[in-house]
C-alpha atoms as a PDB file:
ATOM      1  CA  UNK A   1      57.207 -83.388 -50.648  1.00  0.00           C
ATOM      2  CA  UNK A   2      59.255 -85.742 -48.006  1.00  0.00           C
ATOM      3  CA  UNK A   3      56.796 -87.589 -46.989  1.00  0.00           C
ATOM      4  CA  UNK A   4      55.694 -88.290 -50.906  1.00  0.00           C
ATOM      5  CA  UNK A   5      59.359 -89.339 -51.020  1.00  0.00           C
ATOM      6  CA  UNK A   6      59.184 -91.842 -48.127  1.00  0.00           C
ATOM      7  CA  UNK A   7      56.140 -93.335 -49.554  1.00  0.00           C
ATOM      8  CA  UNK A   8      57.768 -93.964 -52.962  1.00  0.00           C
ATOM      9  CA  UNK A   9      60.438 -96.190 -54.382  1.00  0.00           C
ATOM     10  CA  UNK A  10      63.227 -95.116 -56.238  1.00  0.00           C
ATOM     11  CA  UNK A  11      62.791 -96.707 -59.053  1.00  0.00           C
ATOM     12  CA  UNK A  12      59.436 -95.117 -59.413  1.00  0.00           C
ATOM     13  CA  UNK A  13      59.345 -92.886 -62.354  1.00  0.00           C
ATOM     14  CA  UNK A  14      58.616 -89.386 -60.665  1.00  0.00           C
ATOM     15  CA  UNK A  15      60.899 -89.718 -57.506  1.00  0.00           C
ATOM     16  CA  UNK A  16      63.804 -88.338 -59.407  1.00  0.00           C
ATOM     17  CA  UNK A  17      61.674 -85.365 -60.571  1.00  0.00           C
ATOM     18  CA  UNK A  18      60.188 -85.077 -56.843  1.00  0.00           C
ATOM     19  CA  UNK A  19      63.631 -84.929 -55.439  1.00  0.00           C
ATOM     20  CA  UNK A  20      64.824 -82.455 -57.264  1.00  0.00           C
ATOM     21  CA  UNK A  21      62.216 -80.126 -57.001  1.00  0.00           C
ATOM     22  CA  UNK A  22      62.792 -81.110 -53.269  1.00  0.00           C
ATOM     23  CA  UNK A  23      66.919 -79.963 -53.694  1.00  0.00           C
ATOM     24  CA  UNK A  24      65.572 -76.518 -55.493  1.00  0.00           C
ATOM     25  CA  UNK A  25      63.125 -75.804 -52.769  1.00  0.00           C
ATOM     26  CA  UNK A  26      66.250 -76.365 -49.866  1.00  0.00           C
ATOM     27  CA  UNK A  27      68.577 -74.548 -51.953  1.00  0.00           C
ATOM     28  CA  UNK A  28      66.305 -71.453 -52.344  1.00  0.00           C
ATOM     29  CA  UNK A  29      65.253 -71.995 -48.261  1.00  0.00           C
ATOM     30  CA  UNK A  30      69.005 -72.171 -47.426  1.00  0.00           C
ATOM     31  CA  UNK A  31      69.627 -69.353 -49.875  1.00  0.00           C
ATOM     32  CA  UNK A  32      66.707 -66.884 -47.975  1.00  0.00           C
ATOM     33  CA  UNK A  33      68.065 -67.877 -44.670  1.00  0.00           C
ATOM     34  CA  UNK A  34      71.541 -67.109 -45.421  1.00  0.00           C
ATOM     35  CA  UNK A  35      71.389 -63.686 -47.120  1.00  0.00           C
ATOM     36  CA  UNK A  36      67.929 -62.375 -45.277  1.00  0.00           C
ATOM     37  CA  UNK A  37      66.799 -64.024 -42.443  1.00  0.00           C
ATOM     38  CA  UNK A  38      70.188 -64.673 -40.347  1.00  0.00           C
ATOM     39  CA  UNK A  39      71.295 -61.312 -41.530  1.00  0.00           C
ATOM     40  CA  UNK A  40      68.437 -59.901 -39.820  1.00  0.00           C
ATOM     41  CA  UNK A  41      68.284 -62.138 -36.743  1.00  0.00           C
ATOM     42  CA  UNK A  42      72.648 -60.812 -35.867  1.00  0.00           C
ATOM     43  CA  UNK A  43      71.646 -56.886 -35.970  1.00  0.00           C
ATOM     44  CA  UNK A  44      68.005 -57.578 -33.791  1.00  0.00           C
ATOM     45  CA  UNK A  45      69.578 -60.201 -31.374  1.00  0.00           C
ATOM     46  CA  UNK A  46      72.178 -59.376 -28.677  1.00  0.00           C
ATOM     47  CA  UNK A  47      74.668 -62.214 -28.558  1.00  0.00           C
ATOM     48  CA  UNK A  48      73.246 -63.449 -25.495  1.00  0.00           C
ATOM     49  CA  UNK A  49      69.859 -64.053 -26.840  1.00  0.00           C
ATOM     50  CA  UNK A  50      71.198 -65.510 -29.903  1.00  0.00           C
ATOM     51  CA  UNK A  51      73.425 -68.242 -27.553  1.00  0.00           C
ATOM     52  CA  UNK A  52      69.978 -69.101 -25.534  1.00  0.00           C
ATOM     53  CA  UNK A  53      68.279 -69.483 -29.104  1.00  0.00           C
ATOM     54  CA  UNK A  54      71.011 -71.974 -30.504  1.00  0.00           C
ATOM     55  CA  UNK A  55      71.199 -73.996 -27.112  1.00  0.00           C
ATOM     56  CA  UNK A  56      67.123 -73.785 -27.150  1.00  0.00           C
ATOM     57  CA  UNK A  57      67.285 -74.853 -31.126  1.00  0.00           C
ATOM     58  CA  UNK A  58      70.211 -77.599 -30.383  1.00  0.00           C
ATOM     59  CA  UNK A  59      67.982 -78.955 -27.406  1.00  0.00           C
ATOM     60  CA  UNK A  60      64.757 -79.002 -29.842  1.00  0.00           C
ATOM     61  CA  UNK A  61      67.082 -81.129 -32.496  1.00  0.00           C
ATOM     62  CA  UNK A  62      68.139 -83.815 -30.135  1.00  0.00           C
ATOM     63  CA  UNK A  63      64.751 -84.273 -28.719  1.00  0.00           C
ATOM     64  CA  UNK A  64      63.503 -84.299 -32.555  1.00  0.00           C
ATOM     65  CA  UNK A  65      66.069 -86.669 -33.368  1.00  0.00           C
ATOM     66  CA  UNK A  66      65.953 -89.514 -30.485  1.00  0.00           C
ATOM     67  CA  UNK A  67      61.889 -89.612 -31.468  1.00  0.00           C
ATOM     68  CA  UNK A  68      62.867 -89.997 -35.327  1.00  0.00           C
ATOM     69  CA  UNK A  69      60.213 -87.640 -36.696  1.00  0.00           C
ATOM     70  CA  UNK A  70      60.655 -88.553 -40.496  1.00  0.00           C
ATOM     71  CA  UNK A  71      58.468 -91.988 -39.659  1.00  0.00           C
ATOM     72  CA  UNK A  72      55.208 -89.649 -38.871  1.00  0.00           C
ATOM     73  CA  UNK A  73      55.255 -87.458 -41.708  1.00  0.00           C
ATOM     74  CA  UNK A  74      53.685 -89.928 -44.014  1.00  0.00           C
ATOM     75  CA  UNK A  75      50.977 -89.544 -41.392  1.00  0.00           C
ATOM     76  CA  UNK A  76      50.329 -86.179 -41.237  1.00  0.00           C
ATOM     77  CA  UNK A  77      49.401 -85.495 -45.175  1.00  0.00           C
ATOM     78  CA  UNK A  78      46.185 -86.191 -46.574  1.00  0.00           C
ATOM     79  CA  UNK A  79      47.016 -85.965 -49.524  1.00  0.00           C
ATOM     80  CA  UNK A  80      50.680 -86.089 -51.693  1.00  0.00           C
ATOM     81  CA  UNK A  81      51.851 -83.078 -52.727  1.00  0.00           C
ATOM     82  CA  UNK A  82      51.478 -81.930 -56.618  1.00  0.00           C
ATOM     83  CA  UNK A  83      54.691 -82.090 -58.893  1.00  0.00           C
ATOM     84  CA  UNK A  84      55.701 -78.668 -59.543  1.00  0.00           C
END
């Protein structure tokens, strides 16, 4: 779906359609994490492990961000998603 996205225009007619299928499927993500997932994670994870998994997660997202990821996606579909 993002790299669809990147590829198109704005003006094109389906981007607005793409991009909100795009906010649905983060809202629904967001909404899993937040009442199943992290849930979960707190009552398996002693606070020490959880601190070494955010400082391992915060590393991962700076390294991520200095090698700006979003300019391979295009590159690693074959094929743009359908329109749901």
């Amino acid at each position: 779906m993002i790299a669809d996205l990147l590829e198109m225009n704005v003006e094109e007619e389906e981007f607005e359609a793409k991009m909100a299928v795009l906010k649905e499927l983060v809202e629904d993500h967001v909404e899993d994490e937040e009442s199943e997932l992290f849930p979960k994670v707190r009552r398996d994870f002693a606070a020490r492990e959880l601190e070494a998994l955010g400082a391992e997660m915060e590393a991962m997202f700076n390294e991520l961000k200095e090698q700006e990821p979003r300019e391979r996606i295009p590159n690693q579909l074959e094929q743009p998603a359908p329109l749901e």
